[in-house]
Protein backbone atom coordinates (compact mmCIF):
# COMPACT_ATOMS: atom_id res chain seq x y z
CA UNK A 1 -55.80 -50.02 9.80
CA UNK A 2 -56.16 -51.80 6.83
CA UNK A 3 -53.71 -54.55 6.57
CA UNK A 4 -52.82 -56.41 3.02
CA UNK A 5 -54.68 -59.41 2.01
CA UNK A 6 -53.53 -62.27 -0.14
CA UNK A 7 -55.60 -64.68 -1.70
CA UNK A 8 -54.39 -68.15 -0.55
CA UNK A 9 -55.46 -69.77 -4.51
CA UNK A 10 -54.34 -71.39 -7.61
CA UNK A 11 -50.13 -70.65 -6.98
CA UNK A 12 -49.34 -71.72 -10.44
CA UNK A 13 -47.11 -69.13 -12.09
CA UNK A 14 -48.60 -67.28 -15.23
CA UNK A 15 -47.90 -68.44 -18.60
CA UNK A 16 -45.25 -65.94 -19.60
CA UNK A 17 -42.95 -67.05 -16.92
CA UNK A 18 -42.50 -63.29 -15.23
CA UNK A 19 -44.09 -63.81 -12.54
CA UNK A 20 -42.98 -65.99 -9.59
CA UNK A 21 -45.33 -68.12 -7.23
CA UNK A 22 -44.98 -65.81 -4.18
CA UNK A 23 -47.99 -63.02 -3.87
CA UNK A 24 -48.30 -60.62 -7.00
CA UNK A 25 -48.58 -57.20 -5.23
CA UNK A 26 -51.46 -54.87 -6.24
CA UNK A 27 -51.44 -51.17 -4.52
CA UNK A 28 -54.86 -49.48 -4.57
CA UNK A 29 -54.87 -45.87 -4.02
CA UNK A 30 -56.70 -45.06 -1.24
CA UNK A 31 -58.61 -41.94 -0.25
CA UNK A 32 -60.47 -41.19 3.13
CA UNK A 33 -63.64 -39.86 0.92
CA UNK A 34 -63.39 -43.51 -1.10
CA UNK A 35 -63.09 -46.04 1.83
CA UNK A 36 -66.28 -47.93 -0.08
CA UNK A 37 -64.65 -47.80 -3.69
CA UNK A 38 -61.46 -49.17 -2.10
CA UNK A 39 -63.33 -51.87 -0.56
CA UNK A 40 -65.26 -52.79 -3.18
CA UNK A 41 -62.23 -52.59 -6.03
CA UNK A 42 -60.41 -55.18 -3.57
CA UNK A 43 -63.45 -57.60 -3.47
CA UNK A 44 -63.98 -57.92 -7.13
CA UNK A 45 -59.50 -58.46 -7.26
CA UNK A 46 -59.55 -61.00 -4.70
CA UNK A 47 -63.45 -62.41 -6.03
CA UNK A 48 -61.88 -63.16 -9.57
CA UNK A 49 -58.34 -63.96 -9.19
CA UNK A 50 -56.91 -66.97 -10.13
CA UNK A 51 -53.31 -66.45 -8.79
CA UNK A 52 -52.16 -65.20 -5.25
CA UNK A 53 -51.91 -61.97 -4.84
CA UNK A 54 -51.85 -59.15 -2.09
CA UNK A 55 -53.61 -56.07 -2.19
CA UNK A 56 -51.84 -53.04 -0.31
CA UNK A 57 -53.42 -49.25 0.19
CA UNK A 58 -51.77 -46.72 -0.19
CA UNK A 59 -52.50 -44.71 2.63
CA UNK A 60 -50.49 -41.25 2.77
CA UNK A 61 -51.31 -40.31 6.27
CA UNK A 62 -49.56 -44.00 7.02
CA UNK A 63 -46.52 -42.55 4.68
CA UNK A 64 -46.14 -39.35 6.02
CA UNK A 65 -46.04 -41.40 9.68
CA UNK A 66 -43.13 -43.55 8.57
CA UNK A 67 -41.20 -40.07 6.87
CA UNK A 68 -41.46 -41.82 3.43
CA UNK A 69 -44.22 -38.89 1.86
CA UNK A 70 -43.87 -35.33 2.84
CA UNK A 71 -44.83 -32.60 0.20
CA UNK A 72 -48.04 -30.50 0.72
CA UNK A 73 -51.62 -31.26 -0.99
CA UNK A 74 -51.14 -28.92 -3.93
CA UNK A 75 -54.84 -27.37 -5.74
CA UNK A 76 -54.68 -29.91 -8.59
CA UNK A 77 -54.68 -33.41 -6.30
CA UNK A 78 -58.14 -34.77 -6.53
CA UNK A 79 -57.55 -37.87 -4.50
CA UNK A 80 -55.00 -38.49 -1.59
CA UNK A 81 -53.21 -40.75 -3.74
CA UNK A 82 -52.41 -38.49 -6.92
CA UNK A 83 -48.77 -38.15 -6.05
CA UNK A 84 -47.85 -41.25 -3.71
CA UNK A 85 -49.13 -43.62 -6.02
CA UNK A 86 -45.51 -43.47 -7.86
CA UNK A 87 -44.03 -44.87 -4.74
CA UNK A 88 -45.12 -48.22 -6.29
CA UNK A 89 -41.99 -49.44 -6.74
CA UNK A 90 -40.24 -48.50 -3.57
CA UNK A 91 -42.68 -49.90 -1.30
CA UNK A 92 -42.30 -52.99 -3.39
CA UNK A 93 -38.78 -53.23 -2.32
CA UNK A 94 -37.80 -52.47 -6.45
CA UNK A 95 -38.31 -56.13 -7.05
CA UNK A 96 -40.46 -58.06 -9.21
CA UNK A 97 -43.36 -56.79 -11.26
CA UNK A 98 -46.41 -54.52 -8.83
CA UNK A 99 -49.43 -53.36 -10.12
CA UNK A 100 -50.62 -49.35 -8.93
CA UNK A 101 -54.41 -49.04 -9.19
CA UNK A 102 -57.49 -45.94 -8.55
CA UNK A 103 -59.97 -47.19 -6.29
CA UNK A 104 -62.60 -46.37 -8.11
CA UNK A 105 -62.27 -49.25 -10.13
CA UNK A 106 -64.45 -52.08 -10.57
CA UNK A 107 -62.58 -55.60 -12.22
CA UNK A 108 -64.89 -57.93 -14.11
CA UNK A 109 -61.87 -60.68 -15.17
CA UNK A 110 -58.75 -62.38 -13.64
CA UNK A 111 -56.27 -60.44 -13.01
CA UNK A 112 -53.93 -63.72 -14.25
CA UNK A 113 -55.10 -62.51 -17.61
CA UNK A 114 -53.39 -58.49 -17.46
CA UNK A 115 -50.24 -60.71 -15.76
CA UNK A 116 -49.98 -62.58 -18.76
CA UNK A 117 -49.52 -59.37 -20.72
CA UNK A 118 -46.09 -58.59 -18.46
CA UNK A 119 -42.89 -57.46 -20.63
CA UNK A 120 -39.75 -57.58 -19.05
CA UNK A 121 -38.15 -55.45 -21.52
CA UNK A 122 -40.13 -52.34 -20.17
CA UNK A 123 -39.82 -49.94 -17.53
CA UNK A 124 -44.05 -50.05 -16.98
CA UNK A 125 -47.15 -50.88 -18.93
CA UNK A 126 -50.13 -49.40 -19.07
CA UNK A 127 -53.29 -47.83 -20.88
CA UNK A 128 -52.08 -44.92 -23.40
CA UNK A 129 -55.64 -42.98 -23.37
CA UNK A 130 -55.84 -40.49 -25.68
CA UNK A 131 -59.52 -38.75 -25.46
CA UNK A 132 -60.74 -35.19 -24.77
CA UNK A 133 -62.71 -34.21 -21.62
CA UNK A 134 -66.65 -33.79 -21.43
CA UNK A 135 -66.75 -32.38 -18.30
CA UNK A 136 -64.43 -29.79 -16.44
CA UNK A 137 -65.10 -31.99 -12.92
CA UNK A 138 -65.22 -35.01 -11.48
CA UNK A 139 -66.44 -36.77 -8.77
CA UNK A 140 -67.40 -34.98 -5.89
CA UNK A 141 -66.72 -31.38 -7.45
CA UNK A 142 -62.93 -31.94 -7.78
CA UNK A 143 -61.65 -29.71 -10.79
CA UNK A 144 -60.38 -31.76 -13.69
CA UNK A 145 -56.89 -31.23 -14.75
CA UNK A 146 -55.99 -31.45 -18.46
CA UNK A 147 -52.63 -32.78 -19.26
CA UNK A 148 -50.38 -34.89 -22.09
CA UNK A 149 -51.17 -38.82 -21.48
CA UNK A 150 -53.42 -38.24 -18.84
CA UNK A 151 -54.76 -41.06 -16.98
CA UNK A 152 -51.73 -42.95 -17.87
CA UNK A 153 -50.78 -43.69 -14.21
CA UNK A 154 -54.48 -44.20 -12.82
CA UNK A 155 -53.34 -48.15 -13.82
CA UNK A 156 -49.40 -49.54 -14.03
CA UNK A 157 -47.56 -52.32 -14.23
CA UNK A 158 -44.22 -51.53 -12.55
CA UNK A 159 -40.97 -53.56 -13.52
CA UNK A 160 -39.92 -52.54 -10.18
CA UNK A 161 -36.61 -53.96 -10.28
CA UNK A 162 -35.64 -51.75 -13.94
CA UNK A 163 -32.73 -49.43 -13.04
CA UNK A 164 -34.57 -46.87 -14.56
CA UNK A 165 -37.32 -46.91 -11.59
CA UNK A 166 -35.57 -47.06 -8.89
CA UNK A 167 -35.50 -43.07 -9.50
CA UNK A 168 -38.96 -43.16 -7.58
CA UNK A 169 -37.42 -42.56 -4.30
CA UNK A 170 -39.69 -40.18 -0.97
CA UNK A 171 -37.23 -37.88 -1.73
CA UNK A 172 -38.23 -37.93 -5.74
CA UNK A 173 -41.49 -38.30 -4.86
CA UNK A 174 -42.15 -35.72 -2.49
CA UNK A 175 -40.34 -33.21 -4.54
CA UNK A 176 -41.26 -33.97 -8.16
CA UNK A 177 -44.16 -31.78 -9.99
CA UNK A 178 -47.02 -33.46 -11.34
CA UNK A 179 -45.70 -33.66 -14.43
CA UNK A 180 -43.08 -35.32 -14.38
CA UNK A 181 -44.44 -37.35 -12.56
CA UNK A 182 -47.73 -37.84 -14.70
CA UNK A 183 -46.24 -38.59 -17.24
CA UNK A 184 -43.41 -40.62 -16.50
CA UNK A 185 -40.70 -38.60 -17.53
CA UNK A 186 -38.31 -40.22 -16.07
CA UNK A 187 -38.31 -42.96 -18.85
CA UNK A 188 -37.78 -42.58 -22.78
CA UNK A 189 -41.30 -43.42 -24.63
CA UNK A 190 -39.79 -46.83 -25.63
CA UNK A 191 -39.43 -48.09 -21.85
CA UNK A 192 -43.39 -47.55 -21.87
CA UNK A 193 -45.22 -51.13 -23.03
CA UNK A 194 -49.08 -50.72 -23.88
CA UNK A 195 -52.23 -53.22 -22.66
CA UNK A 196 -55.09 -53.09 -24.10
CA UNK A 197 -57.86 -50.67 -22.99
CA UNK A 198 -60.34 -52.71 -21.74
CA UNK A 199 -57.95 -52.97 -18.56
CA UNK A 200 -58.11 -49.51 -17.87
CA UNK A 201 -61.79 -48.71 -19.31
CA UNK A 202 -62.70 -45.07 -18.67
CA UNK A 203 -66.58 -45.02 -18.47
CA UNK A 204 -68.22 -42.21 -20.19
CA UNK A 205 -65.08 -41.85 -22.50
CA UNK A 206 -64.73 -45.65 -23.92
CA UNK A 207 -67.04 -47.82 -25.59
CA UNK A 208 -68.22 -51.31 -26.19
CA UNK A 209 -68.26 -52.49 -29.92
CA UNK A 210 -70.89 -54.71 -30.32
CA UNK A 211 -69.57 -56.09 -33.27
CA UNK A 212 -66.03 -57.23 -31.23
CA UNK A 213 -67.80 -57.60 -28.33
CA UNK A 214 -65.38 -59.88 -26.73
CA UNK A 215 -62.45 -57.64 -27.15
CA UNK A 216 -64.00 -54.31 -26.09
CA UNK A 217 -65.94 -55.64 -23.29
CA UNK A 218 -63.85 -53.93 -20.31
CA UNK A 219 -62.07 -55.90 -17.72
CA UNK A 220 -61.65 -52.96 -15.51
CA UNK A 221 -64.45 -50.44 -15.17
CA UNK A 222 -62.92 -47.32 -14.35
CA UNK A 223 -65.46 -44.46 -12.77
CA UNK A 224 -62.88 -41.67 -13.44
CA UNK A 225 -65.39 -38.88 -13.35
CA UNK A 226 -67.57 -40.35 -10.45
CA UNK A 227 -68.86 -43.90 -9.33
CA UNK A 228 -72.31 -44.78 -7.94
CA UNK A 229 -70.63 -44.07 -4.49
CA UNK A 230 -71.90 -40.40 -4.98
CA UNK A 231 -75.24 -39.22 -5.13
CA UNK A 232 -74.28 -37.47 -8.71
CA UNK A 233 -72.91 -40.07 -10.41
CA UNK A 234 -75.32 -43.04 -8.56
CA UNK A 235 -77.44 -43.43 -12.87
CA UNK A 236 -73.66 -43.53 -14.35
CA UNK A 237 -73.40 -45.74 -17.02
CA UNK A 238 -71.79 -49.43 -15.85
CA UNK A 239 -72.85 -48.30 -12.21
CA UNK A 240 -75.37 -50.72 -11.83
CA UNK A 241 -72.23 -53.37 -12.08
CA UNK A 242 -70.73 -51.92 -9.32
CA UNK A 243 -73.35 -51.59 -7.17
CA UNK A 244 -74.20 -55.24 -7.32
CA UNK A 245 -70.50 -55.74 -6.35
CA UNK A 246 -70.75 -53.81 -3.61
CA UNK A 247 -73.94 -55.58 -2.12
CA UNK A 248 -71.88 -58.69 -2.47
CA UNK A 249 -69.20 -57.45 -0.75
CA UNK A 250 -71.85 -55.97 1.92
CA UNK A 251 -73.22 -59.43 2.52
CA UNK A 252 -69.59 -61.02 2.90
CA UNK A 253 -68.45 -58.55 5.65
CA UNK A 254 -71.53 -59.13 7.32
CA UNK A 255 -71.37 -62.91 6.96
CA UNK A 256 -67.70 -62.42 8.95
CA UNK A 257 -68.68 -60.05 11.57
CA UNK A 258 -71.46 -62.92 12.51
CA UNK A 259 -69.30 -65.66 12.12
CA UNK A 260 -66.61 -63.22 14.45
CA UNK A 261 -65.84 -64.75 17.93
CA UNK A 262 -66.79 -62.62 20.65
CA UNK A 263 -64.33 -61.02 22.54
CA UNK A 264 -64.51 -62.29 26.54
């Protein structure tokens, strides 16, 4: 079992005032096929962050345990997560601001710095991609599925106390298609705030201006179509950031199961 972890740092509260002192609460999808994406998206939060926060999977065998996730793995879900990732705000007790993340993402800044972007006056914020797909699948084989503002809700900032989310109920959840789920019909297009893109950077699909360098540079590497965790995708462009990440993160687990008291 993977329990949350909060960074014990810096507890000053972020310059736009929305955020209080306690733990910000980040929820990383997790998939069984992914545990090494999950880990390593979690070290480079925790690595970089500069206020506390707590990262959370979101485990849907642990969901469907508790009776709060219940509908059956449809054709089109390509992770474990595709549908009870909009549980965000529920398990967040719809209070305060949450952030819902992939795991295959890689984050190169402080997550202080995407807080700082938090709106109160909407609903969620997040990345409005609007590209075309190269490639007809992803990952390990999984068919891609084409669809209006997709990738949208691979990365959100949930105002989990609006009125308007506390729609996102099991029972919503579990019921729900994909999209209206995917593409968060259950809010007018002015409840929907935008970041920038380099927060959600989708590699083989955005690029890095090297004359504004500084603003296209991403934050958060999104492998969308496949990370270096798979044999396929191991040359990807950006992977070589990722795997140095994850070598890190190698040497700090091993550091800890040294440094580990035996059990007597």
């Amino acid at each position: 079992m993977v329990l949350p972890i909060i960074a014990n740092i810096n507890r000053t509260t972020p310059s736009n005032g929305n955020l209080p002192s306690e733990p910000f609460k980040i929820f990383i999808g997790y998939d069984s096929r992914e545990d090494l994406a999950f880990e390593v998206c979690r070290h480079s939060i925790l690595k970089r962050s500069s206020i506390p926060v707590e990262v959370i999977p979101i485990r849907q065998p642990n969901l469907r345990r508790d009776g709060l996730y219940w509908r059956d793995r449809g054709p089109t879900e390509s992770t474990e997560f595709s549908f009870t990732r909009f549980l965000t705000p529920y398990l967040a007790g719809f209070s305060g601001w949450a952030m819902f993340v992939d795991c295959d993402v890689l984050y190169t800044a402080d997550i202080r710095e995407l807080t700082d972007l938090i709106d109160n006056q909407y609903a969620v914020m997040c990345v409005k991609h609007e590209y075309a797909l190269k490639e007809s699948t992803k990952m390990d084989g999984a068919v891609q599925t084409v669809y209006p503002r997709k990738n949208w809700s691979s990365m959100v900032l949930y105002n989990c106390g609006h009125p308007k989310n506390r729609v996102l109920t099991p029972e919503l959840v579990s019921s729900q298609t994909g999209a209206y789920l995917h593409r968060f019909m259950w809010l007018e297009d002015e409840d929907i705030g935008e970041v920038p893109f380099v927060w959600n950077y989708l590699v083989g699909h955005n690029h890095v201006d090297e004359r504004d360098r500084e603003e296209t540079f991403p934050k958060a590497l999104h492998y969308t179509e496949g990370g270096p965790w798979f044999e396929a995708w191991k040359d990807c462009e950006f992977g070589e950031m990722w795997v140095e990440e994850m070598e890190e993160y190698m040497k700090e687990r091993q550091k800890t199961f040294v440094a580990a008291p035996l059990d007597v």
